[in-house]
N, C-alpha and C. Protein backbone atom coordinates (compact mmCIF):
# COMPACT_ATOMS: atom_id res chain seq x y z
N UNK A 1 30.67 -23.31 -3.70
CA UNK A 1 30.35 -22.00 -4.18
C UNK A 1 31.64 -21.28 -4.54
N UNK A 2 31.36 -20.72 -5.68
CA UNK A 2 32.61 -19.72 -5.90
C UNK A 2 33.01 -18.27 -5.61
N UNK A 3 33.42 -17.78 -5.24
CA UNK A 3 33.19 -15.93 -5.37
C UNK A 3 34.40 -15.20 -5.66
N UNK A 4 33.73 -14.17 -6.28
CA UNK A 4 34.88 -13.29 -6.82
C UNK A 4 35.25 -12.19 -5.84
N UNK A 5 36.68 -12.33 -5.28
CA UNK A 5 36.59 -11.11 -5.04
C UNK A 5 36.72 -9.92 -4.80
N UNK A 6 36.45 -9.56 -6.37
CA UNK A 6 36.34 -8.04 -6.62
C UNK A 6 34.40 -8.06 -7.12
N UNK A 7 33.94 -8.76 -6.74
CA UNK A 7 32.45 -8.36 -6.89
C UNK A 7 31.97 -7.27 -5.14
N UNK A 8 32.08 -6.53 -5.38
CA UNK A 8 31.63 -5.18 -4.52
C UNK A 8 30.04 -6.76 -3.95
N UNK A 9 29.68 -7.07 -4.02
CA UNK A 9 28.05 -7.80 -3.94
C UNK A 9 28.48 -8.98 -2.70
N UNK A 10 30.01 -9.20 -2.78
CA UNK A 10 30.07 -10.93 -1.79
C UNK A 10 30.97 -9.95 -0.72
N UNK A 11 31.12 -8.68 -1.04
CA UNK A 11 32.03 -8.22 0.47
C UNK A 11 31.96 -8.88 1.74
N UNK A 12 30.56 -8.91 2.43
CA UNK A 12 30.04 -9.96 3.26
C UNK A 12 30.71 -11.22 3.82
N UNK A 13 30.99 -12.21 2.56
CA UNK A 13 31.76 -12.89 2.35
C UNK A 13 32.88 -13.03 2.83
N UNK A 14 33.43 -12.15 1.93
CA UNK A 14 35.14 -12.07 2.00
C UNK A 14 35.47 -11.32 3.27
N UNK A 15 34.69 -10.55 3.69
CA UNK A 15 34.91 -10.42 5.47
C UNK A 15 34.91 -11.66 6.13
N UNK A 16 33.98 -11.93 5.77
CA UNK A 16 33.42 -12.92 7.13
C UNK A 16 35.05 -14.26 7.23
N UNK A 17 35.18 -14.47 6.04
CA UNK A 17 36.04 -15.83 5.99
C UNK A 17 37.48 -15.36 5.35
N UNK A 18 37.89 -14.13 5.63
CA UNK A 18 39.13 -13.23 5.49
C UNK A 18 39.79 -13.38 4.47
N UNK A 19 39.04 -13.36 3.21
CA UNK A 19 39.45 -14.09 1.63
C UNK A 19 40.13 -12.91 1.00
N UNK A 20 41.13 -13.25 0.67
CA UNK A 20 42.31 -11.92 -0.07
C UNK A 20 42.64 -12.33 -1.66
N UNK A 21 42.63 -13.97 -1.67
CA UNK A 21 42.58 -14.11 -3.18
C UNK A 21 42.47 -15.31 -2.74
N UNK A 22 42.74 -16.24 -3.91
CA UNK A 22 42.62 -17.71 -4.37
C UNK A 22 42.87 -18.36 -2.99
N UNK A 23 41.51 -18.93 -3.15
CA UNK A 23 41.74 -19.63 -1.48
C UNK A 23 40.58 -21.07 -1.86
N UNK A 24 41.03 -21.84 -1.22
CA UNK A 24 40.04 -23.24 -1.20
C UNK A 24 39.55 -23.42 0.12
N UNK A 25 38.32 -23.18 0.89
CA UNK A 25 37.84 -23.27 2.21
C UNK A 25 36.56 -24.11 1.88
N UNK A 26 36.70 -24.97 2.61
CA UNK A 26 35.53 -25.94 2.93
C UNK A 26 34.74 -25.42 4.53
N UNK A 27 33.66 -24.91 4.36
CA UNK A 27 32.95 -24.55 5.55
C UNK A 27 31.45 -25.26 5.69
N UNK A 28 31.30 -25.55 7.06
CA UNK A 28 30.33 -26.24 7.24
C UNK A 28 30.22 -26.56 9.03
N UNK A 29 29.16 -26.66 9.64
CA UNK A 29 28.73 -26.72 10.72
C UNK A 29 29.52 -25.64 11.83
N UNK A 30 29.94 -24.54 11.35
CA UNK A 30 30.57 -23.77 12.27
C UNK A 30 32.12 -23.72 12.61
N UNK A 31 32.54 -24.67 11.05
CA UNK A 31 33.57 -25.04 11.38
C UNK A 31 34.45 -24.37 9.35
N UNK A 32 35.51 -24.18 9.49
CA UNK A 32 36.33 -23.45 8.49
C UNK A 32 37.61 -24.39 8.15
N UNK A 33 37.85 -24.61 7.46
CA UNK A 33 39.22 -25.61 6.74
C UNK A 33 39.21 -25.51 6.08
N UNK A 34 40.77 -24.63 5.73
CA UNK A 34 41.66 -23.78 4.79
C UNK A 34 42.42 -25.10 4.40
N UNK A 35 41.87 -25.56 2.92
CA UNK A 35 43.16 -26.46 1.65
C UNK A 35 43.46 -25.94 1.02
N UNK A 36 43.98 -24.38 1.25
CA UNK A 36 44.15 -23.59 -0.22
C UNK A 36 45.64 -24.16 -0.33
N UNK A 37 46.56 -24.16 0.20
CA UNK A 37 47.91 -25.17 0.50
C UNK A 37 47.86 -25.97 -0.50
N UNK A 38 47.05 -27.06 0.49
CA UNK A 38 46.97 -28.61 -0.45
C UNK A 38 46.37 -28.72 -2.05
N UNK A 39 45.57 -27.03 -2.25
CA UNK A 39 45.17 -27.37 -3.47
C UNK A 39 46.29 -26.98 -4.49
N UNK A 40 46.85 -25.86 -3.83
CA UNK A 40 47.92 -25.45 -4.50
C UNK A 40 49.37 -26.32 -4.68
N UNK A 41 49.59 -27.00 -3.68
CA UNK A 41 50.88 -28.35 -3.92
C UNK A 41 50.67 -29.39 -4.95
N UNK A 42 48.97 -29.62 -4.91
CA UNK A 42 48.81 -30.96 -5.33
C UNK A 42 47.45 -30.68 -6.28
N UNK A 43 47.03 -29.70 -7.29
CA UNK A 43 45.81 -29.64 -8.27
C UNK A 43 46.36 -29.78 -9.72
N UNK A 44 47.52 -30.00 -10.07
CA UNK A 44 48.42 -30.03 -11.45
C UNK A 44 49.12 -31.58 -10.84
N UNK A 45 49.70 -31.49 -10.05
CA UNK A 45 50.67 -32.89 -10.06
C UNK A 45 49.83 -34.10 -9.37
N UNK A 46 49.24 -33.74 -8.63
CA UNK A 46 48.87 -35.09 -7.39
C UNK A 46 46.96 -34.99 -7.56
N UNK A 47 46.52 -34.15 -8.89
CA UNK A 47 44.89 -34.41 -8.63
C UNK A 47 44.04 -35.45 -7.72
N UNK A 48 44.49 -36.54 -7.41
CA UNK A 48 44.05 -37.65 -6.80
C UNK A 48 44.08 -37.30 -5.26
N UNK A 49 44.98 -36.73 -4.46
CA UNK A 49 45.05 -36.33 -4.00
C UNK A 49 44.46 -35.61 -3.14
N UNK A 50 44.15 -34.97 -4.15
CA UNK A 50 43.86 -33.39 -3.48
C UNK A 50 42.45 -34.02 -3.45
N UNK A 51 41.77 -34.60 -4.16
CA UNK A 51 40.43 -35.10 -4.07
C UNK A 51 39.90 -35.85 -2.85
N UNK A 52 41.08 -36.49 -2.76
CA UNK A 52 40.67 -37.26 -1.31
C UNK A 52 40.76 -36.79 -0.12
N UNK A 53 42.16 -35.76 0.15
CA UNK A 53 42.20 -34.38 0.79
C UNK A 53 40.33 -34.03 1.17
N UNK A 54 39.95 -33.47 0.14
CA UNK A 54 38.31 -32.62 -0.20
C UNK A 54 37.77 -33.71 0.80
N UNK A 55 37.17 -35.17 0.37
CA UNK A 55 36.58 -35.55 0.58
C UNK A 55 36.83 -36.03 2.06
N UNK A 56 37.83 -36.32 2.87
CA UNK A 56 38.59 -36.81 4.08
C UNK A 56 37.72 -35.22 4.91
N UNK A 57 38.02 -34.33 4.23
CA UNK A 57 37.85 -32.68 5.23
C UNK A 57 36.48 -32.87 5.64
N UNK A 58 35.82 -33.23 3.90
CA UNK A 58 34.03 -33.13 4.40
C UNK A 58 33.65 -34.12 5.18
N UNK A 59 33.90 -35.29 4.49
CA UNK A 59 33.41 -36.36 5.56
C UNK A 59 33.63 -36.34 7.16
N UNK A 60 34.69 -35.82 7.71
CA UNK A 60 35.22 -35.43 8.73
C UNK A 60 34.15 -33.91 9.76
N UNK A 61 33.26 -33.60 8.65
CA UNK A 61 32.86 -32.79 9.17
C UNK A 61 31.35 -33.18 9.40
N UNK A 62 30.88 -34.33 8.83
CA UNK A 62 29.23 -34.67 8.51
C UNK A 62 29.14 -34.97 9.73
């Protein structure tokens, strides 16, 4: 899911998971993991990467 936020509508949101700008959070089962880092080191140079990053976080969480 994406959110903007300056949409006045996801405030909710951006409380809840302390979002100030460009952030990559994978959330799921009560649990929060911040790759905004890894997306930012590695989404231009290392795409491969960062994909497996994603997928290592989720799987890790199923």
């Amino acid at each position: 899911m994406s959110v903007d936020v300056e949409d006045e509508s996801q405030q909710a949101l951006i409380e809840k998971y302390q979002v100030s700008g460009q952030t990559l959070l994978i959330v799921g089962n009560d649990k929060k993991i911040d790759l905004t880092n890894d997306a930012f080191l590695n989404a231009r140079t290392n795409p491969d990467k960062l994909k497996e990053k994603i997928k290592q976080t989720i799987d890790s969480m199923l």
